[in-house]
N, C-alpha and C. Protein backbone atom coordinates (compact mmCIF):
# COMPACT_ATOMS: atom_id res chain seq x y z
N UNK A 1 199.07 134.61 -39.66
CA UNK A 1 198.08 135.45 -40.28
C UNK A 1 198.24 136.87 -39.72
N UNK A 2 198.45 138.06 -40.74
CA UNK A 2 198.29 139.32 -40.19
C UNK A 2 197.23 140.22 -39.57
N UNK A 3 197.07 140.96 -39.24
CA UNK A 3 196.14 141.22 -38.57
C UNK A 3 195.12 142.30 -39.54
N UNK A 4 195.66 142.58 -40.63
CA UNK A 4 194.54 142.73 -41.67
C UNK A 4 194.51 141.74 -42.90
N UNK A 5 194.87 140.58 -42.48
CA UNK A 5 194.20 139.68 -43.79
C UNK A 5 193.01 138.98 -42.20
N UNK A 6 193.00 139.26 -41.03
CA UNK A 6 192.37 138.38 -39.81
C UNK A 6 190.76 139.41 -40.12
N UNK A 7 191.59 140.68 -40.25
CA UNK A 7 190.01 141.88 -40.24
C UNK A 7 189.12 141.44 -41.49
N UNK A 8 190.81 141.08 -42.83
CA UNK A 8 189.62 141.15 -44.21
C UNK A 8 188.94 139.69 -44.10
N UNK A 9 189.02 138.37 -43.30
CA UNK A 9 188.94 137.49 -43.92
C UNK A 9 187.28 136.83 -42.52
N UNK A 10 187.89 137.87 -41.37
CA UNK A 10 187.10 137.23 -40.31
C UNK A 10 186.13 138.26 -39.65
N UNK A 11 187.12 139.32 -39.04
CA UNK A 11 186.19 140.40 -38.53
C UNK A 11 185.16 140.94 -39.61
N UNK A 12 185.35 141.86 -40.64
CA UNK A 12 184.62 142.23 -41.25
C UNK A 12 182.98 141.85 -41.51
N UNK A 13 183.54 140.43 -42.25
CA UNK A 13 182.42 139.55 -42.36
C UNK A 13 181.26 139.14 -41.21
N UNK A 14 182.27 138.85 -40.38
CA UNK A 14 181.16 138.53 -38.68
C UNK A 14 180.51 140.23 -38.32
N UNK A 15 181.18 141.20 -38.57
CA UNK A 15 180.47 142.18 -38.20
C UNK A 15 179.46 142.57 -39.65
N UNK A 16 179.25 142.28 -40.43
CA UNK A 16 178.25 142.18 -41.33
C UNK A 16 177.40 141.51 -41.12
N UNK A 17 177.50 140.21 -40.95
CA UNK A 17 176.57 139.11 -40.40
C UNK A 17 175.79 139.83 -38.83
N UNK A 18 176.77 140.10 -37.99
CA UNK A 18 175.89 140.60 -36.97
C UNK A 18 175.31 141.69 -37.14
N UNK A 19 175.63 142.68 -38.46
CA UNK A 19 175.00 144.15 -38.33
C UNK A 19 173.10 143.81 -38.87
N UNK A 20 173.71 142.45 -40.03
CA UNK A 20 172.37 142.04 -40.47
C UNK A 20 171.33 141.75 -39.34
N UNK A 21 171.87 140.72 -38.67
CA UNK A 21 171.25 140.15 -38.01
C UNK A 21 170.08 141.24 -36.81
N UNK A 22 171.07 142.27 -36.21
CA UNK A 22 170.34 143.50 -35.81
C UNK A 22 169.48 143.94 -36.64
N UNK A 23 169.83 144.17 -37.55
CA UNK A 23 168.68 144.69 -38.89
C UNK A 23 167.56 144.11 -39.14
N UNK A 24 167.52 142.82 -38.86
CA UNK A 24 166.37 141.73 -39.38
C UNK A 24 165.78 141.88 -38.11
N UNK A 25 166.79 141.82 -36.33
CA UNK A 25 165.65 141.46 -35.68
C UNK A 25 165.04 143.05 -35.24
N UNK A 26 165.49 143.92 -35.75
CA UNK A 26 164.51 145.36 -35.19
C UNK A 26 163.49 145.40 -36.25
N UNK A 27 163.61 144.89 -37.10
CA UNK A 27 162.60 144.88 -37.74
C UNK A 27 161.84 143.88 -37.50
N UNK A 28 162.12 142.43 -37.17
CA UNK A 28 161.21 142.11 -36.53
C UNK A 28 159.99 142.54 -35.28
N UNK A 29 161.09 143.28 -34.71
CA UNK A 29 160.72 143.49 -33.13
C UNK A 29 159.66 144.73 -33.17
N UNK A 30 159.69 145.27 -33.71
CA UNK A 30 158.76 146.96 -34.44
C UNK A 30 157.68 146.18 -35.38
N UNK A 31 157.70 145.15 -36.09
CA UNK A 31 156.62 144.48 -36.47
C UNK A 31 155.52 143.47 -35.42
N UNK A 32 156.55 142.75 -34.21
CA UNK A 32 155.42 142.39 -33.61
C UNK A 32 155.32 143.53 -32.60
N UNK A 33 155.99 144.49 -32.03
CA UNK A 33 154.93 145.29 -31.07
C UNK A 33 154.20 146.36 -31.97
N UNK A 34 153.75 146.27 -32.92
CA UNK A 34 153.06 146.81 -33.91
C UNK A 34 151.40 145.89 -33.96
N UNK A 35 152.09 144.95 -34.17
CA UNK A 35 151.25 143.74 -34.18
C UNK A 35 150.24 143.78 -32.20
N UNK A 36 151.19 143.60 -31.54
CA UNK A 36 150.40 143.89 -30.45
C UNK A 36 149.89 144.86 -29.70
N UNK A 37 149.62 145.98 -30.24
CA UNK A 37 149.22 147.08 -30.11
C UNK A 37 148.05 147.37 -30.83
N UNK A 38 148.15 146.96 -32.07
CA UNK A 38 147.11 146.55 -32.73
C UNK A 38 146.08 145.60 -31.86
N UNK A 39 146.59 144.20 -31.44
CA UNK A 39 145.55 143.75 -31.11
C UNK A 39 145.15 143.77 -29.86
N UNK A 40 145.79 144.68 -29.20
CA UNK A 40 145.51 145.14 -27.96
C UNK A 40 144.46 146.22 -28.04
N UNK A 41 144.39 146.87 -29.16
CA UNK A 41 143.53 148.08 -28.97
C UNK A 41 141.79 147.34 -29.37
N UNK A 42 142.24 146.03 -30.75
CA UNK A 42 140.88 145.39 -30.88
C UNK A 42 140.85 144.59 -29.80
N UNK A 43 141.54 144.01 -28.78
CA UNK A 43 140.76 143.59 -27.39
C UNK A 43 139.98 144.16 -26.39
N UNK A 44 140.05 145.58 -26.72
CA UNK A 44 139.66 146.35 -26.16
C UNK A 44 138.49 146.57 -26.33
N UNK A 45 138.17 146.87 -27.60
CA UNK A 45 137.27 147.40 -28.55
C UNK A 45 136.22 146.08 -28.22
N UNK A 46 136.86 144.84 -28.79
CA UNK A 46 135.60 143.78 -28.46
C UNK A 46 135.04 143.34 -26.33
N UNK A 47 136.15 143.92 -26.03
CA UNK A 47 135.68 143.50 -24.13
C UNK A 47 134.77 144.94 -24.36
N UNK A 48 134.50 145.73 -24.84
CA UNK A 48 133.38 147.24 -24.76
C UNK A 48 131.94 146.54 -25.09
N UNK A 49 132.57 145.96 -26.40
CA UNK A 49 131.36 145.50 -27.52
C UNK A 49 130.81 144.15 -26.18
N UNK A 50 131.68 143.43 -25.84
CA UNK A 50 131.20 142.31 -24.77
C UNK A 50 130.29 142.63 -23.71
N UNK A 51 131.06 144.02 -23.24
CA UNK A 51 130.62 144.33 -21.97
C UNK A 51 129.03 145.35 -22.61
N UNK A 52 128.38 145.13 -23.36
CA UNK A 52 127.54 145.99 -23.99
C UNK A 52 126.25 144.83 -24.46
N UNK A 53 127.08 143.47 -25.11
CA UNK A 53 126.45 142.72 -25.37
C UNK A 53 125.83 141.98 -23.74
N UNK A 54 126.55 141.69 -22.81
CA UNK A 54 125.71 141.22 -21.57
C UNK A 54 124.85 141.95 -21.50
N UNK A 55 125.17 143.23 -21.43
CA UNK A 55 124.05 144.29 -20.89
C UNK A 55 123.04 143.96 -21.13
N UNK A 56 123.24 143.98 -23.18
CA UNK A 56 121.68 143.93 -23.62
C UNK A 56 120.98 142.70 -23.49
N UNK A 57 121.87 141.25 -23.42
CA UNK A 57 121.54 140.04 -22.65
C UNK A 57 120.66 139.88 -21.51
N UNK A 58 121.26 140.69 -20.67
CA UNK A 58 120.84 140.56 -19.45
C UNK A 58 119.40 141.15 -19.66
N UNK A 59 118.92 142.47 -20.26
CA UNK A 59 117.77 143.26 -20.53
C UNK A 59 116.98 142.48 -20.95
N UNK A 60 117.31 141.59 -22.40
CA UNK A 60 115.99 140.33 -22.94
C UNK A 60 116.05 139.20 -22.30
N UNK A 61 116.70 139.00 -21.05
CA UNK A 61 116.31 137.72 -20.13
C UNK A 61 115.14 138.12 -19.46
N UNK A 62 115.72 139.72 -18.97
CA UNK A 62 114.51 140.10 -17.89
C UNK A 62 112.97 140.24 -19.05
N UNK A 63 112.91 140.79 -20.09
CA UNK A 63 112.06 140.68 -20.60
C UNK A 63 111.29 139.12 -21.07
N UNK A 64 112.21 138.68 -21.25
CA UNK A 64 111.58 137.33 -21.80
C UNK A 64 110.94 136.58 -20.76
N UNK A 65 111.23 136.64 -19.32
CA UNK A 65 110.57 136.41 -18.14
C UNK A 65 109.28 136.90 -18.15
N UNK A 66 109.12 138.05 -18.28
CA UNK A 66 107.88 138.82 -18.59
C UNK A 66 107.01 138.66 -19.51
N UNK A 67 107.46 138.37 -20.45
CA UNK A 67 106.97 137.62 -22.20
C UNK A 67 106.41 135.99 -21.32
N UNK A 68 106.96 135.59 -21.14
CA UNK A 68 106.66 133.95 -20.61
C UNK A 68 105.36 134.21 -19.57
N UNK A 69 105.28 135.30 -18.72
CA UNK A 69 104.43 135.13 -17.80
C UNK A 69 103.09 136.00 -18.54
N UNK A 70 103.06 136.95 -19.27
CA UNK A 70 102.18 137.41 -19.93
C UNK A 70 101.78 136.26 -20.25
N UNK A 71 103.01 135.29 -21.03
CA UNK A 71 101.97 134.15 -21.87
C UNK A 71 101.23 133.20 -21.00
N UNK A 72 101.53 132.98 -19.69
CA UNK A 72 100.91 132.24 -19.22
C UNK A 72 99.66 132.47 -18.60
N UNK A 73 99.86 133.77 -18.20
CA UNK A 73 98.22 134.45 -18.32
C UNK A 73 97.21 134.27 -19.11
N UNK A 74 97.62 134.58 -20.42
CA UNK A 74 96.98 134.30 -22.02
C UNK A 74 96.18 132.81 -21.85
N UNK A 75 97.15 132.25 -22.02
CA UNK A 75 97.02 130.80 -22.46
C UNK A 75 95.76 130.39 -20.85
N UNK A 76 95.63 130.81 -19.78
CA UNK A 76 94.86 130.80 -18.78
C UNK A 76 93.49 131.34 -19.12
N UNK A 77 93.28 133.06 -19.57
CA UNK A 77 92.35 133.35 -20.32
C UNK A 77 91.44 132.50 -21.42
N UNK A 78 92.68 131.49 -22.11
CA UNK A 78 91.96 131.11 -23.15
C UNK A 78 91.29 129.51 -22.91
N UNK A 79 92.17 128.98 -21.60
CA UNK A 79 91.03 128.28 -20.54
C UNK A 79 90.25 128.34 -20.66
N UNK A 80 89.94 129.38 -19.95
CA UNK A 80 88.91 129.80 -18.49
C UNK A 80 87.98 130.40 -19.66
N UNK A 81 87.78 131.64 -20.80
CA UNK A 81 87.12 131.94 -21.63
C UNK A 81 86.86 131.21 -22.87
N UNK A 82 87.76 129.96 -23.25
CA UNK A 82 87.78 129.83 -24.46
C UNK A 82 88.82 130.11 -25.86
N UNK A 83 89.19 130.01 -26.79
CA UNK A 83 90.24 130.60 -27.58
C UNK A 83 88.82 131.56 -28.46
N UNK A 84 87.77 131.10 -28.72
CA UNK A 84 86.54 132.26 -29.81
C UNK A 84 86.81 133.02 -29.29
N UNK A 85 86.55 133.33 -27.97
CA UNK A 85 85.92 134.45 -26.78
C UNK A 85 87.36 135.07 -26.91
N UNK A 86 88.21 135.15 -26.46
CA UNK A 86 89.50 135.47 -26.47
C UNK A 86 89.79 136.40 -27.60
N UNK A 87 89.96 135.16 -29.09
CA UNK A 87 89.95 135.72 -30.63
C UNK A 87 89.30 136.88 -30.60
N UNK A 88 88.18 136.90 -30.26
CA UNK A 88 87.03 138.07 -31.00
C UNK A 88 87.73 139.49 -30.15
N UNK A 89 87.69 139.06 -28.43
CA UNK A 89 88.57 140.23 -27.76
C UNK A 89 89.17 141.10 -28.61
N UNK A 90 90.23 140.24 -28.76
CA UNK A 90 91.79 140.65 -29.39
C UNK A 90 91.43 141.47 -31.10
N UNK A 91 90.88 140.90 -31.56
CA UNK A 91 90.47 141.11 -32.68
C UNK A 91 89.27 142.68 -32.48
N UNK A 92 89.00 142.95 -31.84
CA UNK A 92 88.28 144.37 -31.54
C UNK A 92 89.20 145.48 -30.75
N UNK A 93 89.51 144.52 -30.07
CA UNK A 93 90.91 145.45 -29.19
C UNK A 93 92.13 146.33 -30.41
N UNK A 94 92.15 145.09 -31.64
CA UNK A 94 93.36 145.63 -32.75
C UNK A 94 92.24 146.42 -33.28
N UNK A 95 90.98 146.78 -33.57
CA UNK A 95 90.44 147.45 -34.57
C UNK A 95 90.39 148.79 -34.00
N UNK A 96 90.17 148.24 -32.58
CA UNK A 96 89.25 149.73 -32.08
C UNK A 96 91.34 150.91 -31.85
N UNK A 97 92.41 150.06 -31.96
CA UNK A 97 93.58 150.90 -32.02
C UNK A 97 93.73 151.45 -33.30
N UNK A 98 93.59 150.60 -34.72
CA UNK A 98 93.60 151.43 -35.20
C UNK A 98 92.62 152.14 -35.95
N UNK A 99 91.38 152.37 -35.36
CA UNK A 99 90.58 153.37 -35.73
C UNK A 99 91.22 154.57 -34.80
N UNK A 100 91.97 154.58 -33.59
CA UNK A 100 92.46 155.44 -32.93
C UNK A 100 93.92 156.13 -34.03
N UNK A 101 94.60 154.77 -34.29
CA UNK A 101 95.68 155.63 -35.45
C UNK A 101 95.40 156.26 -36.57
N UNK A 102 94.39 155.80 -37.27
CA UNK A 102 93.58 156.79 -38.33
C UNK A 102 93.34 157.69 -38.24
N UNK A 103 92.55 158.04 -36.93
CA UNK A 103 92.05 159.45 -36.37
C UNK A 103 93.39 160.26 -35.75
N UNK A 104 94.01 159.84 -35.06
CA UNK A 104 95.51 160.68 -34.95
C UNK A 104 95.61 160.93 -35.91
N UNK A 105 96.40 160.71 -37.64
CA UNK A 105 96.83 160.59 -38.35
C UNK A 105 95.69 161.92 -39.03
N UNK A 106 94.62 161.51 -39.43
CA UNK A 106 93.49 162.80 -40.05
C UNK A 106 93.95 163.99 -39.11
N UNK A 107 93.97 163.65 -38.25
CA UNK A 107 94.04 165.03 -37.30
C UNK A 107 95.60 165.81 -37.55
N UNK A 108 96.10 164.87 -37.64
CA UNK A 108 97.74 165.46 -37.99
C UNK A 108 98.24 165.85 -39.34
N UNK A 109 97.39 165.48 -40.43
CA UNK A 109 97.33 165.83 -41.77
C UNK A 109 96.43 167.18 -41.76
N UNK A 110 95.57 167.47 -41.01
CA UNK A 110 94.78 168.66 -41.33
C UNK A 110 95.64 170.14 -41.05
C-alpha cells in the first residue's frame, strides 16, 4: 500500500472522525460548564433565600412563644373572671379603639 492510498483510505478519515469527535466534545464541555454556572449562581440565590427564610423562622418561633404565653394568661383570666366578664372587657376595649380611630380619622379629614 502507498503511502497516499494509506492517507486517502486511513489517515484522512481517522483525522475526521477525531476532528468530529473534538467538535462534539467542546461543545459538550461549554454546555455543561454553562449548565453549572448556571446552577451555581441559583444555589446561591436559594442558600440567600434559605439563609433569610431561618431568619424569619427563627423571628415567629420567638413570637409564637409569646402568642402561647399571652394565651395562657387569657385563658387564666377567663378562669379566675369568667369567659361573660372577660367577653364584655374585650368587647369595650374594641369599641372604645375604635371610637379613638374615628376621631383620628375626623381630625385628619378636617
Amino acid at each position: 500500500m502507498s503511502a497516499k492510498s494509506y492517507k486517502a483510505k486511513f489517515a484522512e478519515p481517522l483525522v475526521k472522525r477525531l476532528k468530529k469527535l473534538v467538535k462534539s466534545l467542546l461543545v459538550r464541555y461549554f454546555k455543561v460548564q454553562d449548565s453549572y454556572y448556571r446552577l451555581n449562581k441559583t444555589n446561591g440565590e436559594l442558600y440567600k433565600d434559605n439563609e433569610g427564610l431561618a431568619r424569619s423562622n427563627d423571628r415567629l418561633k420567638e413570637e409564637n412563644t409569646v402568642l402561647r404565653e399571652q394565651n395562657k394568661d387569657y385563658a387564666l383570666l377567663r378562669k379566675v373572671f369568667g369567659s361573660r366578664q372577660i367577653d364584655d372587657l374585650v368587647t369595650q376595649a374594641r369599641e372604645a379603639q375604635q371610637a379613638k380611630r374615628r376621631q383620628k380619622q375626623r381630625n385628619y379629614e378636617r
